[in-house]
Protein backbone atom coordinates (compact mmCIF):
# COMPACT_ATOMS: atom_id res chain seq x y z
CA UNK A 1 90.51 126.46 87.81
CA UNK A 2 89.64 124.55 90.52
CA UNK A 3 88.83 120.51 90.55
CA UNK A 4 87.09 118.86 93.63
CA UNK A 5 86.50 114.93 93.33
CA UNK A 6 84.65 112.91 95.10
CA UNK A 7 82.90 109.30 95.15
CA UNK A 8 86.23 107.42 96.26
CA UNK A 9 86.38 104.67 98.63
CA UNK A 10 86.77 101.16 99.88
CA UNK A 11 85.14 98.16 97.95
CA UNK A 12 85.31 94.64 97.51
CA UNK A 13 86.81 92.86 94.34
CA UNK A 14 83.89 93.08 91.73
CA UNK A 15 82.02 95.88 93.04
CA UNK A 16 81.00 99.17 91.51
CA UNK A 17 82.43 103.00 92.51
CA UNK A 18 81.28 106.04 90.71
CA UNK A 19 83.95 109.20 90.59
CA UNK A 20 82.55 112.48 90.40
CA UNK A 21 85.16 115.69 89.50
CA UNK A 22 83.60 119.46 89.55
CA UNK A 23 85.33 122.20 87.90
CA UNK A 24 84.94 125.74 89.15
CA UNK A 25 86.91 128.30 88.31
CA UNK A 26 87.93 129.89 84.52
CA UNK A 27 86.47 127.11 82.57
CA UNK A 28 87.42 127.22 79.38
CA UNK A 29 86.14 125.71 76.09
CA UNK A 30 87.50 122.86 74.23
CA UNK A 31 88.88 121.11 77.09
CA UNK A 32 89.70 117.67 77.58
CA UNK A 33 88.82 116.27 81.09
CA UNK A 34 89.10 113.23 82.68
CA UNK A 35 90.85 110.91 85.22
CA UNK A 36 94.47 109.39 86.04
CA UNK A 37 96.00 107.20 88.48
CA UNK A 38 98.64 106.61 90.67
CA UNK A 39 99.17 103.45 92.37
CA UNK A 40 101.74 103.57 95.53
CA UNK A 41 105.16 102.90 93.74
CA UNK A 42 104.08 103.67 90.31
CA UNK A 43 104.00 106.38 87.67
CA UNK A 44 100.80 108.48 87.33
CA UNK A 45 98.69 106.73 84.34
CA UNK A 46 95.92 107.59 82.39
CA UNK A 47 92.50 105.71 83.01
CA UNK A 48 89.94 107.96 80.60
CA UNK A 49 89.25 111.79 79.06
CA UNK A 50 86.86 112.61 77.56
CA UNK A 51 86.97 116.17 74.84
CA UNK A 52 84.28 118.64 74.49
CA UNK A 53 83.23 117.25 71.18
CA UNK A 54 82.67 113.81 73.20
CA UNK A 55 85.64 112.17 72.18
CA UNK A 56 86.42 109.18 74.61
CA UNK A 57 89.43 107.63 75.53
CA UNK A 58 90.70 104.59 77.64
CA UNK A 59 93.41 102.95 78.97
CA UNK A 60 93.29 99.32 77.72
CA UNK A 61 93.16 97.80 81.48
CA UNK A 62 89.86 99.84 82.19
CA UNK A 63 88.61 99.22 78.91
CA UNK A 64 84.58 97.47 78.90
CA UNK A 65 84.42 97.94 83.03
CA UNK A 66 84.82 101.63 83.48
CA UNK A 67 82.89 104.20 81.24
CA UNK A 68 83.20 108.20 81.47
CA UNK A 69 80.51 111.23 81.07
CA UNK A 70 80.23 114.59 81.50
CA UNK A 71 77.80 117.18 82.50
CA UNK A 72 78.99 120.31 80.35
CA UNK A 73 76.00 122.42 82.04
CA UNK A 74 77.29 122.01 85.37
CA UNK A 75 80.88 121.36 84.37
CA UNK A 76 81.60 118.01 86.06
CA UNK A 77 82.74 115.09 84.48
CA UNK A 78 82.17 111.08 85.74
CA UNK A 79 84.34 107.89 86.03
CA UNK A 80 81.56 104.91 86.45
CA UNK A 81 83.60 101.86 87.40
CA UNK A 82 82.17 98.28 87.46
CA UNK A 83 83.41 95.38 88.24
CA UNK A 84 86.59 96.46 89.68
CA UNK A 85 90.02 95.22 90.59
CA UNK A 86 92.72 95.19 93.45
CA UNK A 87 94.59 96.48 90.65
CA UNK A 88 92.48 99.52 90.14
CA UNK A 89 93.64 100.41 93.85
CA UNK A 90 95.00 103.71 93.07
CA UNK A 91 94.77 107.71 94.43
CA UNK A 92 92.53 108.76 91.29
CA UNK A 93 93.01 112.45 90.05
CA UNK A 94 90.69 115.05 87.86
CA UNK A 95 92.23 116.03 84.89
CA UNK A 96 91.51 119.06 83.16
CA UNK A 97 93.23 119.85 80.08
CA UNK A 98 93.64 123.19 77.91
CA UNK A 99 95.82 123.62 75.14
CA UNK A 100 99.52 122.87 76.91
CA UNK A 101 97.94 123.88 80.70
CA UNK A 102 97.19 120.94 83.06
CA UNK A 103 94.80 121.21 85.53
CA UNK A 104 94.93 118.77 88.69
CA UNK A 105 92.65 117.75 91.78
CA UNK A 106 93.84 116.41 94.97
CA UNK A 107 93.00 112.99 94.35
CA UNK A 108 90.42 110.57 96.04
CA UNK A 109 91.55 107.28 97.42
CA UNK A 110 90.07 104.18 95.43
CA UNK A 111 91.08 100.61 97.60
CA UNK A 112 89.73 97.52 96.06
CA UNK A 113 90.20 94.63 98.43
CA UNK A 114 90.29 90.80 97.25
C-alpha cells in the first residue's frame, strides 16, 4: 500500500487548507483511513478517520473546524480544514488502517502563522 498526500502548506491564522491522501497499492476493504499529527516536540496524535461504513471520528481540538471525506471510487480520502490555528502547525500524515496493519505516508508540512 502506498499513501501520497498532498494540499499542505503555509497559511495565515484563520485561513482554510484542504489535505488530500491517495492510496495505491493492495487496497483492502473495511479500512479505516484518515489523518494524524505531529507537532515538533510532540507525540504523533490523531486529528480524524474515517471507516468504510462512514464512521467519523475527531479529535476534540479539530472538532466543528476540520471535516473529513472520502472518495472510495478513487480511493483517496480528505482533511478540509477551516479556520485554522498556529496550533494546528503540525507534519500531517495519511493513515490507513487494516485489521492490526498500519499504513503511513510521508507527511505534508501544515504551518499556520499568527
Amino acid at each position: 500500500v502506498q499513501l501520497v498526500e498532498s494540499g499542505g502548506g503555509l497559511v495565515q491564522a484563520g485561513g482554510s487548507l484542504r489535505l488530500s491522501c491517495a492510496a495505491s497499492g493492495n487496497i483492502f476493504t473495511d479500512t479505516v483511513m484518515g489523518w494524524h499529527r505531529q507537532a515538533p516536540g510532540k507525540q504523533r496524535e490523531l486529528v480524524a478517520t474515517v471507516t468504510t461504513t462512514g464512521v467519523k471520528n475527531f479529535a476534540d481540538s479539530v472538532k466543528g473546524r476540520f471535516t473529513i471525506s472520502d472518495d472510495s471510487a478513487n480511493n483517496t480520502v480528505y482533511l478540509q480544514m477551516n479556520n485554522l490555528k498556529p496550533e494546528d502547525t503540525a507534519v500531517y500524515y495519511c493513515l490507513m488502517r487494516w485489521r492490526t496493519l498500519n499504513f503511513w505516508g510521508q507527511g505534508t508540512q501544515v504551518t499556520v502563522s499568527s
